[in-house]
Structure formats: structure tokens, C-alpha cells
N, C-alpha and C. Protein backbone atom coordinates (compact mmCIF):
# COMPACT_ATOMS: atom_id res chain seq x y z
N UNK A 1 -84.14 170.84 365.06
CA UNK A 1 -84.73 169.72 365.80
C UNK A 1 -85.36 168.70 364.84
N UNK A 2 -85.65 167.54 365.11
CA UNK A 2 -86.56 166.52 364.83
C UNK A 2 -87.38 167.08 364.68
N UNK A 3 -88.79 166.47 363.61
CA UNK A 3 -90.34 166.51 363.90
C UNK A 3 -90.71 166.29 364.98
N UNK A 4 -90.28 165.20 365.43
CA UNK A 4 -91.02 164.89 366.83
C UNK A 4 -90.89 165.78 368.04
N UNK A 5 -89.36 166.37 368.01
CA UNK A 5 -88.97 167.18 369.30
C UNK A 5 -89.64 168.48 369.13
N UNK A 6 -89.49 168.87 367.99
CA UNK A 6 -90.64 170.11 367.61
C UNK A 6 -92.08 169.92 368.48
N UNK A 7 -92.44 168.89 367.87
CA UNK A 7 -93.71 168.70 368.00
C UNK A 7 -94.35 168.72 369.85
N UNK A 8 -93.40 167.87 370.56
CA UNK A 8 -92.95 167.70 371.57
C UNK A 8 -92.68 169.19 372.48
N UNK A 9 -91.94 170.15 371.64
CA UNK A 9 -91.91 171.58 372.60
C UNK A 9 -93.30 172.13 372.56
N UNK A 10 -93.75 172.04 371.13
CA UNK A 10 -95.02 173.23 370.81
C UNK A 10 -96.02 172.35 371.81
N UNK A 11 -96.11 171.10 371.74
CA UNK A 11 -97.73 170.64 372.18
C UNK A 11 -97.38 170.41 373.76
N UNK A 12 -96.06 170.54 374.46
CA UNK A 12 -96.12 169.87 375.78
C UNK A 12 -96.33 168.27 376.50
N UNK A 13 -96.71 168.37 378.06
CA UNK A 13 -96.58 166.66 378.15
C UNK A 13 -98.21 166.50 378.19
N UNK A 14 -99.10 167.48 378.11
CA UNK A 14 -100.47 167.12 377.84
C UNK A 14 -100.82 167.16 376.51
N UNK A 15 -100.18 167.67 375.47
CA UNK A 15 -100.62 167.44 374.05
C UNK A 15 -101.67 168.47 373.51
N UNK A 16 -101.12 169.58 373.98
CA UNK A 16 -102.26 170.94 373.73
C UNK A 16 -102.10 170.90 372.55
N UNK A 17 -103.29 171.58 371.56
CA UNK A 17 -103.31 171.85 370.15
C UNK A 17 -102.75 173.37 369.88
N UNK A 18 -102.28 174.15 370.89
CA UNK A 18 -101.45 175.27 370.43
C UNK A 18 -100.12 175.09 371.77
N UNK A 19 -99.50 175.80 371.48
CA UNK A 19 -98.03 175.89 372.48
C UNK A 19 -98.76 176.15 373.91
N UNK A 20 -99.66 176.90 374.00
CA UNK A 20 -100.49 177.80 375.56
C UNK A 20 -101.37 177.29 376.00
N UNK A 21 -102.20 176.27 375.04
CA UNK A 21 -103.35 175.77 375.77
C UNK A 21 -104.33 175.35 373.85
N UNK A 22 -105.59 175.20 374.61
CA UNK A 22 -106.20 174.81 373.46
C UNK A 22 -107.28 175.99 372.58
N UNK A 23 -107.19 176.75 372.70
CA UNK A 23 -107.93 178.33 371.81
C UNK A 23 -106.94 179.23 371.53
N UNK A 24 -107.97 180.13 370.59
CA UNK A 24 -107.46 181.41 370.48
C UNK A 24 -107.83 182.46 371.12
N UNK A 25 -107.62 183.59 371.87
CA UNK A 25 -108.45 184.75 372.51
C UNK A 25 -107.97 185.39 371.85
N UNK A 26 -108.98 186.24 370.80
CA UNK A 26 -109.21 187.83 370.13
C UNK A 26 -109.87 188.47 370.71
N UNK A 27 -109.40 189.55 370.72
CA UNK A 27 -109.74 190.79 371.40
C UNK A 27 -110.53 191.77 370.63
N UNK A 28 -111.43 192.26 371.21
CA UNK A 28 -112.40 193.36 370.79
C UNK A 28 -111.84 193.73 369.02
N UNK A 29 -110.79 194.68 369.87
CA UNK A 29 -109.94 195.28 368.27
C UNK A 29 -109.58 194.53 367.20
N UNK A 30 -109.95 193.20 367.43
CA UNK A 30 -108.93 192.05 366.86
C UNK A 30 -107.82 191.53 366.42
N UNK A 31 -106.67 192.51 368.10
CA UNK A 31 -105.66 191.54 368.16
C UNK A 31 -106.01 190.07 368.68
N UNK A 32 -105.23 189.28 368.19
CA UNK A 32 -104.95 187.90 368.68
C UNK A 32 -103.56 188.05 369.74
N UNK A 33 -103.63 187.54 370.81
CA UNK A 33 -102.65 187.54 371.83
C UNK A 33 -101.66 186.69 371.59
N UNK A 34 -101.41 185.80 371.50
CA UNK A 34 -100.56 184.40 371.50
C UNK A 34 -100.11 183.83 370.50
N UNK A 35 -100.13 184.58 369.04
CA UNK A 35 -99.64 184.27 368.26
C UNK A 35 -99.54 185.38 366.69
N UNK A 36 -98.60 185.75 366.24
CA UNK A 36 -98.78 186.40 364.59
C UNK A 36 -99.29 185.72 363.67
N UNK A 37 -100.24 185.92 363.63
CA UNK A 37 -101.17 184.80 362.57
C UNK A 37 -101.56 185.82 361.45
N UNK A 38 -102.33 184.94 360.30
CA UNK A 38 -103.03 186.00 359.44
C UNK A 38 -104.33 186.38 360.01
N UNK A 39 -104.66 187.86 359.17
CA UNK A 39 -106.09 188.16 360.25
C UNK A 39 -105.61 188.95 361.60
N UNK A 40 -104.43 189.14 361.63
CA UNK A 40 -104.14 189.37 363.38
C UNK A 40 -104.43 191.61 363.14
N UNK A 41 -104.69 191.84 363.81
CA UNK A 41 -104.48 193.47 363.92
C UNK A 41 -103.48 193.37 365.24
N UNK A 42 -102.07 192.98 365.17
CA UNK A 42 -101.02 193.06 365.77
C UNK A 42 -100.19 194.22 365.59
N UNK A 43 -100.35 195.13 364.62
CA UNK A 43 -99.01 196.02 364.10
C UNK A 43 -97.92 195.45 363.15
N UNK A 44 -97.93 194.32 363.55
CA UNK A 44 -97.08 193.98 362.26
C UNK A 44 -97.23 193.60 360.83
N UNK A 45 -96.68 193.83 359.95
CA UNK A 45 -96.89 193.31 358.49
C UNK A 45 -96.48 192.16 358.39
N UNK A 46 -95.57 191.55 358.44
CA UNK A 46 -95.23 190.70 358.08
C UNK A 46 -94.37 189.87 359.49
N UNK A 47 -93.40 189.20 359.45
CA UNK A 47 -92.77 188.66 360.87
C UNK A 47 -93.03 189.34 361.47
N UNK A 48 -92.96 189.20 362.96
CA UNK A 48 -92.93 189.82 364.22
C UNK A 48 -91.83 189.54 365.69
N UNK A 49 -90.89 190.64 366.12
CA UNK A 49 -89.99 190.18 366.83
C UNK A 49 -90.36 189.04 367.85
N UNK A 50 -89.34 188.22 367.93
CA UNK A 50 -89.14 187.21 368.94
C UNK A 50 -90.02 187.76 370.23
N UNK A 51 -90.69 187.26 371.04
CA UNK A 51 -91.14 187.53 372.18
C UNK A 51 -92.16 188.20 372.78
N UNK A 52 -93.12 189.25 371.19
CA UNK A 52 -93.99 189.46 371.03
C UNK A 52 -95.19 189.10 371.55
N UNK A 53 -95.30 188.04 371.83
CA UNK A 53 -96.54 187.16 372.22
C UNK A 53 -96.36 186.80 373.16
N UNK A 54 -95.86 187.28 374.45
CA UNK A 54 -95.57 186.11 375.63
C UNK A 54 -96.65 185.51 375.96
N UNK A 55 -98.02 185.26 375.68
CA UNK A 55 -98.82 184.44 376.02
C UNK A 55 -98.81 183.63 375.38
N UNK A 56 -98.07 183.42 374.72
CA UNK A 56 -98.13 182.25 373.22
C UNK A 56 -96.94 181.27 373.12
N UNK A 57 -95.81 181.32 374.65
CA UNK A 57 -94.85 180.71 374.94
C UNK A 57 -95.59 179.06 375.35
N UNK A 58 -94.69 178.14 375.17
CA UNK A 58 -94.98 176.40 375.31
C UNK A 58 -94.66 175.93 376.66
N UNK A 59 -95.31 175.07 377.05
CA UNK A 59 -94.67 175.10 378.06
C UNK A 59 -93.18 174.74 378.85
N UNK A 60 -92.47 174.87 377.83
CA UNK A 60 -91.01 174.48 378.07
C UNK A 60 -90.64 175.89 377.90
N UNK A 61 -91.34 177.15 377.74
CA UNK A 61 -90.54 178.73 377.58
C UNK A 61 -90.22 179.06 376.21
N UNK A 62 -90.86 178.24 374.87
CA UNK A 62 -90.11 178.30 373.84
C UNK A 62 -91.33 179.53 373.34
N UNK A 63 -90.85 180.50 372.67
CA UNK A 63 -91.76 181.62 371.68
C UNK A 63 -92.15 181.38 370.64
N UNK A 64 -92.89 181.99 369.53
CA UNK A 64 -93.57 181.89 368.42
C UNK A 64 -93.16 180.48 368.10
N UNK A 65 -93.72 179.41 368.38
CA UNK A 65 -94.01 178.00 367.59
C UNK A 65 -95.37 177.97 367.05
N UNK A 66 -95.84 178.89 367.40
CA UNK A 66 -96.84 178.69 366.38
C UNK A 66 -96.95 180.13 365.27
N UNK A 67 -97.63 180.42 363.96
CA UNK A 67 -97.13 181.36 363.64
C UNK A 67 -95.72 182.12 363.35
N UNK A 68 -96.02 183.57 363.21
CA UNK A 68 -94.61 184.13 362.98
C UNK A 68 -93.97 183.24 361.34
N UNK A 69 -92.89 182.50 361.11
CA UNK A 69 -92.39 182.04 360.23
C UNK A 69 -92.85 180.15 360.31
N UNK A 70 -92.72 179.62 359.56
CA UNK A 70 -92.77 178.18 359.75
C UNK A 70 -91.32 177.54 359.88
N UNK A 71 -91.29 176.42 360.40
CA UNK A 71 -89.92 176.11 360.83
C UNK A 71 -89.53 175.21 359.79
N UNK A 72 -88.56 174.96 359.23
CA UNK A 72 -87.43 173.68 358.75
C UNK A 72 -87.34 173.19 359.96
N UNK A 73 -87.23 171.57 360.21
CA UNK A 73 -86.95 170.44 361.07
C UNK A 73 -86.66 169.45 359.64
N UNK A 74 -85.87 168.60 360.68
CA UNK A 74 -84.79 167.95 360.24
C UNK A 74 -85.41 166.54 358.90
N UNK A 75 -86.46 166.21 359.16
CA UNK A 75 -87.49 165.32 358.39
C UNK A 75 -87.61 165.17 357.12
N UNK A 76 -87.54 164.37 356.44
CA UNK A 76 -88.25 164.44 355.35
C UNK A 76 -89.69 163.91 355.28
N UNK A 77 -90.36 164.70 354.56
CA UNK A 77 -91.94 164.81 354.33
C UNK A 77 -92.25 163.04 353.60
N UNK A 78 -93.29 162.49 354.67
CA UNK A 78 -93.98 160.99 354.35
C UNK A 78 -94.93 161.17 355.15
N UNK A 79 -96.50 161.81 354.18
CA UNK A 79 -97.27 161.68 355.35
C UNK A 79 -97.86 160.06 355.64
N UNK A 80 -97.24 159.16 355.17
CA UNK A 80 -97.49 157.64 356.29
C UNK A 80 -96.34 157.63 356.76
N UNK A 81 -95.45 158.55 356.90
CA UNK A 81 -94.57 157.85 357.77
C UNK A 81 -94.59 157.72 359.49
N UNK A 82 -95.37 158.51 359.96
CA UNK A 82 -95.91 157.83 361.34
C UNK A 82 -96.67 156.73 361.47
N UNK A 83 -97.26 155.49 360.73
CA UNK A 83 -98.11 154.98 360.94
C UNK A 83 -97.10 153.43 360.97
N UNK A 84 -95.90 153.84 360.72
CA UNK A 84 -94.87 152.41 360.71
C UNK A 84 -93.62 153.10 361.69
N UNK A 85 -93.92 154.46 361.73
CA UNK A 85 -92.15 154.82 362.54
C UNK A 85 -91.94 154.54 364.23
N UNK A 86 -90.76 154.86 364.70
CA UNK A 86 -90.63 153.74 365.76
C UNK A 86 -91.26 155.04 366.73
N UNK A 87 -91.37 154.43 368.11
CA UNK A 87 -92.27 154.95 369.09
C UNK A 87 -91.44 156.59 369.49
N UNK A 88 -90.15 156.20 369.89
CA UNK A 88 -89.48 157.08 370.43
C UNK A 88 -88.64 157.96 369.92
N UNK A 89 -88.81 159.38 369.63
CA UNK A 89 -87.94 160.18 368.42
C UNK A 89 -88.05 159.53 367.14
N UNK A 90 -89.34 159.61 366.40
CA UNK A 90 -88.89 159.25 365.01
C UNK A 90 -88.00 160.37 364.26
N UNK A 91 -87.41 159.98 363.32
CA UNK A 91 -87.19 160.94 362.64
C UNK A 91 -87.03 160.15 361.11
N UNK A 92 -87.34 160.53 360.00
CA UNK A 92 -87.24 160.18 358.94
C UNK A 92 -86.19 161.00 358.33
N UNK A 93 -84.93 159.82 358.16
CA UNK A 93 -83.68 160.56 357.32
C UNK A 93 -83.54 159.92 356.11
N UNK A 94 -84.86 159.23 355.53
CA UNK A 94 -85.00 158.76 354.35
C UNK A 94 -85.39 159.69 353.13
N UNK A 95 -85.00 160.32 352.11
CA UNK A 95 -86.12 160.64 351.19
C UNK A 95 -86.92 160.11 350.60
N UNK A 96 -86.62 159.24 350.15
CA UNK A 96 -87.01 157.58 349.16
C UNK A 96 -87.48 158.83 348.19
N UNK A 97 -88.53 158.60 347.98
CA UNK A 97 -89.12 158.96 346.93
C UNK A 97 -89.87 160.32 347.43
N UNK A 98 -90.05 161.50 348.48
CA UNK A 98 -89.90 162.42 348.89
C UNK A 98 -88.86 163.20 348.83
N UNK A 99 -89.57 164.22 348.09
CA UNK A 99 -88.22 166.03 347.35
C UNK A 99 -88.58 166.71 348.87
N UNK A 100 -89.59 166.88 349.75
CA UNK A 100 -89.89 167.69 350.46
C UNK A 100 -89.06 167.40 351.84
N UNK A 101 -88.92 168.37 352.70
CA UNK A 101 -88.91 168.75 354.03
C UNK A 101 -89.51 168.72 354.80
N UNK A 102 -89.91 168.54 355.84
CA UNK A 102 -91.31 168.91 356.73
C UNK A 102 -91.05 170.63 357.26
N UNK A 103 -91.89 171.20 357.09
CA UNK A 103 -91.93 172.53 357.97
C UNK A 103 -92.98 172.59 358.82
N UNK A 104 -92.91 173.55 360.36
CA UNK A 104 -94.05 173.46 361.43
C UNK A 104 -94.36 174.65 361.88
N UNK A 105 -95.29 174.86 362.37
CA UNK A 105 -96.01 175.80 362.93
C UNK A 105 -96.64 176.69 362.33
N UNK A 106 -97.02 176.58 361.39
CA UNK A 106 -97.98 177.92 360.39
C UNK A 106 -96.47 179.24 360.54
N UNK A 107 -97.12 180.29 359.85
CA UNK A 107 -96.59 181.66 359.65
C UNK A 107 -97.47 182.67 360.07
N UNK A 108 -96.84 183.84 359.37
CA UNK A 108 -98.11 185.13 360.10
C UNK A 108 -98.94 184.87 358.96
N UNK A 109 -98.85 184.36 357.46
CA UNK A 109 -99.84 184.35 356.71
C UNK A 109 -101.07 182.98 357.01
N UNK A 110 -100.90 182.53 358.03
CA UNK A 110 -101.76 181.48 357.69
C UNK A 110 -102.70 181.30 359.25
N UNK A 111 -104.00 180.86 358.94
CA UNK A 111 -105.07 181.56 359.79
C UNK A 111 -105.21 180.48 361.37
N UNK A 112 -105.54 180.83 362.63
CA UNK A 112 -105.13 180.42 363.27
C UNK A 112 -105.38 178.47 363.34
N UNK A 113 -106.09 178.20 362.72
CA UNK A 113 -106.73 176.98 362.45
C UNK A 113 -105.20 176.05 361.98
N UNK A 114 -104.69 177.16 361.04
CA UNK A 114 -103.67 176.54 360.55
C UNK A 114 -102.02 176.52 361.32
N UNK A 115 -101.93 176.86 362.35
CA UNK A 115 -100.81 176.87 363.32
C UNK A 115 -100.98 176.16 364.30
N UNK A 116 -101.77 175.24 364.32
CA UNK A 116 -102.03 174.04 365.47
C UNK A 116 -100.74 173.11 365.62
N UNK A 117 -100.51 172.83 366.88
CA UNK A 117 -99.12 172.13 366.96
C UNK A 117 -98.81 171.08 365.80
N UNK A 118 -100.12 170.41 365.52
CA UNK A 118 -99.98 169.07 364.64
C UNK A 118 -99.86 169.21 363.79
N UNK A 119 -100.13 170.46 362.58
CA UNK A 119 -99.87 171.02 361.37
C UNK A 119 -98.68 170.83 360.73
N UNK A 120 -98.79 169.63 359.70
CA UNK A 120 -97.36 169.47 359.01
C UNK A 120 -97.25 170.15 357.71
N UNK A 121 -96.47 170.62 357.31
CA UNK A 121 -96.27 171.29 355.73
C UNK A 121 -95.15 170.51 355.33
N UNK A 122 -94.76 170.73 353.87
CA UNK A 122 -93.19 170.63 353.37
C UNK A 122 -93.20 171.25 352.05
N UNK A 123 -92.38 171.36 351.93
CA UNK A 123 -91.43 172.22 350.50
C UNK A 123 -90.06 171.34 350.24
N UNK A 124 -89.70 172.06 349.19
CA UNK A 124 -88.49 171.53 348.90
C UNK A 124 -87.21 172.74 349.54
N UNK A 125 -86.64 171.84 350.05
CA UNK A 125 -85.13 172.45 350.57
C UNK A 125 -84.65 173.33 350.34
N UNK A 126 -84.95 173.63 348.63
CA UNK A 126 -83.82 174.45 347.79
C UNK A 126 -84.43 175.22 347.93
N UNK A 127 -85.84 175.51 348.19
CA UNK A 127 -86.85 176.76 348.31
C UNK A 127 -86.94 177.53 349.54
N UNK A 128 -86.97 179.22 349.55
CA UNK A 128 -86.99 180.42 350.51
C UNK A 128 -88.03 180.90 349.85
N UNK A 129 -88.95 181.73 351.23
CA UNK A 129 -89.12 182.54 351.45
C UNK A 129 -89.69 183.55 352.75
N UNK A 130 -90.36 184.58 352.94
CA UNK A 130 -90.19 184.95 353.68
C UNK A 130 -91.51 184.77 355.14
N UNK A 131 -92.13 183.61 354.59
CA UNK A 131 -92.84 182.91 355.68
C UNK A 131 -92.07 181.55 356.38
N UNK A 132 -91.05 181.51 355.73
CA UNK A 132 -89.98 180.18 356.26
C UNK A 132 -88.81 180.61 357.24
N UNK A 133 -88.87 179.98 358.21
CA UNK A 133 -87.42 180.29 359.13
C UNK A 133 -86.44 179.04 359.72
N UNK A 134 -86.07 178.98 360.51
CA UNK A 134 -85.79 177.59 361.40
C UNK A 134 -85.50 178.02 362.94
N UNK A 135 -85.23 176.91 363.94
CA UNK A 135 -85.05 177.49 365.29
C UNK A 135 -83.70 176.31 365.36
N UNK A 136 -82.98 176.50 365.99
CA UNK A 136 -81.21 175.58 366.57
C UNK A 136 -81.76 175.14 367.35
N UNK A 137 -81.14 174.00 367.50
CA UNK A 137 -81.68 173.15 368.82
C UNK A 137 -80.29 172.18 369.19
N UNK A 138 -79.77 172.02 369.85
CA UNK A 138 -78.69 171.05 370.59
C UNK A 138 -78.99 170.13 371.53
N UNK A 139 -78.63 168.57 371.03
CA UNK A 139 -78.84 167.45 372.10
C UNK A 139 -77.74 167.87 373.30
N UNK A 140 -77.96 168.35 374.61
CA UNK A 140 -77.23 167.86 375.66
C UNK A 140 -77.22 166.78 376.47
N UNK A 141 -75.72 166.46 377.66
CA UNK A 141 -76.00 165.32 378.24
C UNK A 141 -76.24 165.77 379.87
N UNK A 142 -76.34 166.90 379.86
CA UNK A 142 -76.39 167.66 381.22
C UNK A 142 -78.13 167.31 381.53
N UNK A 143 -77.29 166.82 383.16
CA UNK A 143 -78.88 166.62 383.56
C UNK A 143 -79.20 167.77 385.02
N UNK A 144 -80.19 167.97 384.89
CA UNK A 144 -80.69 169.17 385.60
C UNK A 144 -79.99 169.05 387.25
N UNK A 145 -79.65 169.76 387.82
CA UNK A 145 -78.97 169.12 389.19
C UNK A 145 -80.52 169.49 390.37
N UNK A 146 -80.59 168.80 391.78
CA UNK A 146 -81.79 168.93 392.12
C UNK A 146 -81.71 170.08 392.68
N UNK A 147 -80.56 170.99 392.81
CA UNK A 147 -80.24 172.36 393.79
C UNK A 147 -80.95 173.41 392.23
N UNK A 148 -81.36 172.89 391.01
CA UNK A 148 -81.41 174.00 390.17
C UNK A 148 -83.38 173.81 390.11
N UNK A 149 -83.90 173.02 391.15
CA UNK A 149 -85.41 173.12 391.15
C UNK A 149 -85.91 173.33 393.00
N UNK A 150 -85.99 174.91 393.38
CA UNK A 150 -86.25 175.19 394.46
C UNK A 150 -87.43 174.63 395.32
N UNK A 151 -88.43 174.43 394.23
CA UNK A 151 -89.46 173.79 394.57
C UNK A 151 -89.65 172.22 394.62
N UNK A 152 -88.36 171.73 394.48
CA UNK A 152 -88.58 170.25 394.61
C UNK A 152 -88.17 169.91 395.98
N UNK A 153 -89.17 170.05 397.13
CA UNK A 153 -88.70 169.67 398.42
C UNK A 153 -88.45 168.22 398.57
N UNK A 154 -88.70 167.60 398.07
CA UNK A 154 -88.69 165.92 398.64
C UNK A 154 -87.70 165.53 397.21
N UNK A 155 -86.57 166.44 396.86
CA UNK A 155 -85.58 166.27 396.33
C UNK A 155 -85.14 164.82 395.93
N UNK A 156 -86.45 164.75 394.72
CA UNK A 156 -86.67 163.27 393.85
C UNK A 156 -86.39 163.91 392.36
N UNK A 157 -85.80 165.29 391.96
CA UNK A 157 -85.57 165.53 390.83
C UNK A 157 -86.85 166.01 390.08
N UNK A 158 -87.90 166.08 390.70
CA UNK A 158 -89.05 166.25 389.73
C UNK A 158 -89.95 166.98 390.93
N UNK A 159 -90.50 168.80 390.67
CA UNK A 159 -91.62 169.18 391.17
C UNK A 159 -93.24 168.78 390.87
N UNK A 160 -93.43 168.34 391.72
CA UNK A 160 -94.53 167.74 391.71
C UNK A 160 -95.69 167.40 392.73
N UNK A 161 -97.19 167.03 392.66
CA UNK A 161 -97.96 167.21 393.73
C UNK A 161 -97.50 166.54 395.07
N UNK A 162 -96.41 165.76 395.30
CA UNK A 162 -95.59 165.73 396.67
C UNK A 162 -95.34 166.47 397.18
N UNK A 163 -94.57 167.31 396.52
CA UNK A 163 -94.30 168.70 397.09
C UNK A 163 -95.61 169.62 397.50
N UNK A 164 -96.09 169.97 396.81
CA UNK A 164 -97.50 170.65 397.33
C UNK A 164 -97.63 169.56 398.91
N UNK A 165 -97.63 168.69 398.65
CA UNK A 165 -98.04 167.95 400.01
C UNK A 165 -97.21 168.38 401.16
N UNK A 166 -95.94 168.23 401.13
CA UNK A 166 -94.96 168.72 402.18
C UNK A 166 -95.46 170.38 402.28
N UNK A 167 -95.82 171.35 401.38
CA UNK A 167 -95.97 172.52 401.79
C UNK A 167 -97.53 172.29 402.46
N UNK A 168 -98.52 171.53 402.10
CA UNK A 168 -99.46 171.98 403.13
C UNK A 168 -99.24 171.20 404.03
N UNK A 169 -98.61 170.47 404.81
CA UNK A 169 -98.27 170.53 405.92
C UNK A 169 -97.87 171.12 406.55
N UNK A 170 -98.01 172.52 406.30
CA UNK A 170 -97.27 173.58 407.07
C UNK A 170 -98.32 174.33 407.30
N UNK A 171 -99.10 174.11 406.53
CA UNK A 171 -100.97 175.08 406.51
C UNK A 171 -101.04 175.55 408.09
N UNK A 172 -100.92 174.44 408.89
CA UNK A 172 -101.66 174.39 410.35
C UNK A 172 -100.40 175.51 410.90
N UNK A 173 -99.00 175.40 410.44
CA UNK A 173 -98.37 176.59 411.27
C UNK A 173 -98.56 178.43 410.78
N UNK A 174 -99.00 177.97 409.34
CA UNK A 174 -99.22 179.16 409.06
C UNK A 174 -100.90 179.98 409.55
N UNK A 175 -101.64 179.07 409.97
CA UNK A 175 -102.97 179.28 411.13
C UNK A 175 -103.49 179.51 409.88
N UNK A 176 -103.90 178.23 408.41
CA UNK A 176 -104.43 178.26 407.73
C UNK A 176 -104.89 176.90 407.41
N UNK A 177 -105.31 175.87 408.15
CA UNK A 177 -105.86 174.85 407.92
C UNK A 177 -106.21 174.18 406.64
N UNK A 178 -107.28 175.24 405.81
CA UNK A 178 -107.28 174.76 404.52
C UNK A 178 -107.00 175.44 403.15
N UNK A 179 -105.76 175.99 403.83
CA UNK A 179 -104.89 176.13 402.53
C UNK A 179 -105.10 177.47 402.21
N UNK A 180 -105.91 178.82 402.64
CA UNK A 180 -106.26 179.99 402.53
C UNK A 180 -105.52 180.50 403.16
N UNK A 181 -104.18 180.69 402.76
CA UNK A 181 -102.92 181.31 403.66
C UNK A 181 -103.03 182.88 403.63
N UNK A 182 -103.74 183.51 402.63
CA UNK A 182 -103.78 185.27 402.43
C UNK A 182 -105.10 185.51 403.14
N UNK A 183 -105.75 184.57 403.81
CA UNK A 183 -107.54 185.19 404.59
C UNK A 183 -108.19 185.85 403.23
N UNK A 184 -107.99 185.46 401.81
CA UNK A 184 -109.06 186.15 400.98
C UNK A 184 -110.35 185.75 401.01
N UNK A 185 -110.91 184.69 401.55
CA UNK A 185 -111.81 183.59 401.45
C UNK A 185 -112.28 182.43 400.41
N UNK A 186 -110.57 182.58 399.48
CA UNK A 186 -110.29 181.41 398.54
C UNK A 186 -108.93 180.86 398.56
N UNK A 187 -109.08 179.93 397.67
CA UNK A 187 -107.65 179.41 397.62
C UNK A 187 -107.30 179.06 396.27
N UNK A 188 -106.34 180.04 395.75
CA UNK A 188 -105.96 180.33 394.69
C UNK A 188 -104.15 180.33 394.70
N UNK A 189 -103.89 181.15 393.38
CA UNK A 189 -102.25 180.87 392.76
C UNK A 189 -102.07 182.04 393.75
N UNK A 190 -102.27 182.93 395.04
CA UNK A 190 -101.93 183.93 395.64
C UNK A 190 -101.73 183.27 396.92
N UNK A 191 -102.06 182.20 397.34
CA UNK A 191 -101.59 181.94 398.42
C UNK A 191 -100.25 180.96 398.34
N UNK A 192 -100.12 180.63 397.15
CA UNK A 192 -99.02 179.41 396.98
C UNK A 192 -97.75 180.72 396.97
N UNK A 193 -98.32 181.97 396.37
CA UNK A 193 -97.23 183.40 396.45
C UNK A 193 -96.89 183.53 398.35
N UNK A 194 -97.90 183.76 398.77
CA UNK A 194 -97.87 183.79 400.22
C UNK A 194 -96.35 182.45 401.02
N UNK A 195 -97.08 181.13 400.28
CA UNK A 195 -96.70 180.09 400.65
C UNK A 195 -94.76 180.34 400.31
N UNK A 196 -94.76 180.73 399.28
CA UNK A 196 -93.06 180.97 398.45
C UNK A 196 -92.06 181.85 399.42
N UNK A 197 -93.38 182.76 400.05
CA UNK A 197 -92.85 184.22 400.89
C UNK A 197 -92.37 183.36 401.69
N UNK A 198 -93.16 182.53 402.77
CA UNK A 198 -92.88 181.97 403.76
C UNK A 198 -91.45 181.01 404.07
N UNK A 199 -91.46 180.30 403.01
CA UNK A 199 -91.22 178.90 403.14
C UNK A 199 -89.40 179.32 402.10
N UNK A 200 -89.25 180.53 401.80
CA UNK A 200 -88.63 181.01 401.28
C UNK A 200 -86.87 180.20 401.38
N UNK A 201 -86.66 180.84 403.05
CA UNK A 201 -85.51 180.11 403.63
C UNK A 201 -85.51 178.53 403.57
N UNK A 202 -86.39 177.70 404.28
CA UNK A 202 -86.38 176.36 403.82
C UNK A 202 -86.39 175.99 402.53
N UNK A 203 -86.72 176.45 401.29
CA UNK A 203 -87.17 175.94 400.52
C UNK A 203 -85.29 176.13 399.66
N UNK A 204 -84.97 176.75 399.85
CA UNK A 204 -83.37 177.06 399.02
C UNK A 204 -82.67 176.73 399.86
């Protein structure tokens, strides 16, 4: 991928400073959940398999972007080169006077401070080792069809608080007025489960 598209999976469309959100949670023992970092009491020495961390997925579903290995992307290393590059997908396929690469996301050696989405590194090309990896990435022209998002009732291509709107209009048939469809005496991510049960057949 690009720097930017990298940057773009790990941080999301709100711009979190890790792939999951904005902290770290360590645990008593001092595992770290959401990422192979240094410091981690994970079990692992060194890399850690793909998928390890499912709390540490982006919000597009992508795994270890942060930690684990650092990535090669496609860039060459100018740290001014954002301050002149164009708005949309930069990518710098210049070296000029840059030997380096850009690499992203920290490794397991480097401490969680240092795996923040925005964290740029580089090296030179010709150089391995075993905190360096890369991830494939392919431009497609396939666009999502609206039968492949169940939850997009008002079938505009995009789930979104509309939809929530069309489902609580249904509140009053489900003899839940304000939205407390399970009678717990809240309204939480268990009634929108309730709501999925229901609305099951219409909704596909």
C-alpha cells in the first residue's frame, strides 16, 4: 500500500491513534491485549501469529498494524513531504535525495508509545530484518453491491444513523417505545441484538 492508505486502514474515518481506539489496556499480569509490543508478557518472543490480538483489529478488520513487524509501504522517506503533497493519496515516488523507505506501525520490539498509527520510520530497501515485514494490498474497481450490506435499510449504499431511524420505528410494534426492546431497564448493544432477531426477515 501507499503511506497514506496504510495510514488510512490503521487510524480509520475518525483518526484513532491506534487501529482500536485511543489507549493501551494492560492487564494485571502485564499482558497488553491489542497489540505485540515490547514489554508485552504475551508468550511470544519475538513475532506473533496473525490474529493474536483480535482486539487490536482497525476498523476496516485489518490485524497487527500496529506492532508485531513494521511494514514496507510503497514511499519514499521525506519527512516534509506532507507539508507540500497533494490532498488525496499522496504518495511520494520520488527519492531525490532520500536512500530510505517509509516503514509503519512499530514491531514487537518497540514500546507501545511507539506503534501509534502516525509513527513513521525508514530504512534503506536493501536492508532485512526480523522486526520488518510488509502486508499486499490491491486497488479494486468493484464496488460493494447494496444486497452485500443487510443493515442498510433505506438502501442508499451506506449503513448509517437512517437506518437506526427506520428500525426505531418499529420500537412501538415491538411494545418498546424507547428503544428497551429486551425489558433490561437500559438501552444498550443487546437490544439492537434483540432488534437483528426481529427484523431478521425484513431486513435480508
Amino acid at each position: 500500500p501507499t503511506e497514506a492508505e496504510w495510514e488510512f486502514s490503521a487510524r480509520g474515518t475518525i483518526g484513532n491513534q491506534y487501529p482500536w481506539g485511543n489507549q493501551f489496556e494492560v492487564e494485571i499480569n502485564g499482558r497488553i491485549n491489542h497489540a505485540n509490543v515490547a514489554g508485552n508478557a504475551d508468550g511470544f518472543d519475538k513475532t506473533a501469529p496473525v490474529g493474536s490480538f483480535p482486539t487490536g483489529i482497525s476498523q476496516f478488520g485489518a490485524h497487527d498494524l500496529a506492532g508485531n513487524v513494521l511494514e514496507w509501504v510503497s514511499d519514499w522517506y521525506d519527512e516534509n513531504y506532507y507539508a507540500n503533497s497533494p490532498v488525496k493519496n499522496p504518495e511520494n515516488k520520488n527519492p531525490s535525495n532520500f536512500l530510505g523507505r517509509v516503514l509503519r506501525g512499530g514491531s514487537w520490539k518497540k514500546p507501545p508509545l511507539k506503534v501509534r498509527s502516525a509513527m513513521r520510520y525508514t530504512l534503506l530497501p536493501s536492508l532485512s530484518d526480523d522486526t520488518i515485514g510488509f502486508r499486499c494490498a490491491m486497488t479494486t474497481n468493484q464496488q460493494t453491491s447494496h444486497n452485500d450490506l443487510p443493515w442498510d435499510l433505506n438502501k442508499d449504499g451506506v449503513v448509517d444513523i437512517l437506518d437506526l431511524v427506520i428500525v426505531s420505528i418499529h420500537f412501538e410494534m415491538l411494545n418498546a417505545p424507547n428503544g428497551d426492546v429486551n425489558k433490561d431497564g437500559i438501552v444498550d448493544i443487546l437490544d439492537l441484538v434483540a432488534i437483528a432477531n426481529h427484523f431478521g426477515d425484513q431486513i435480508n
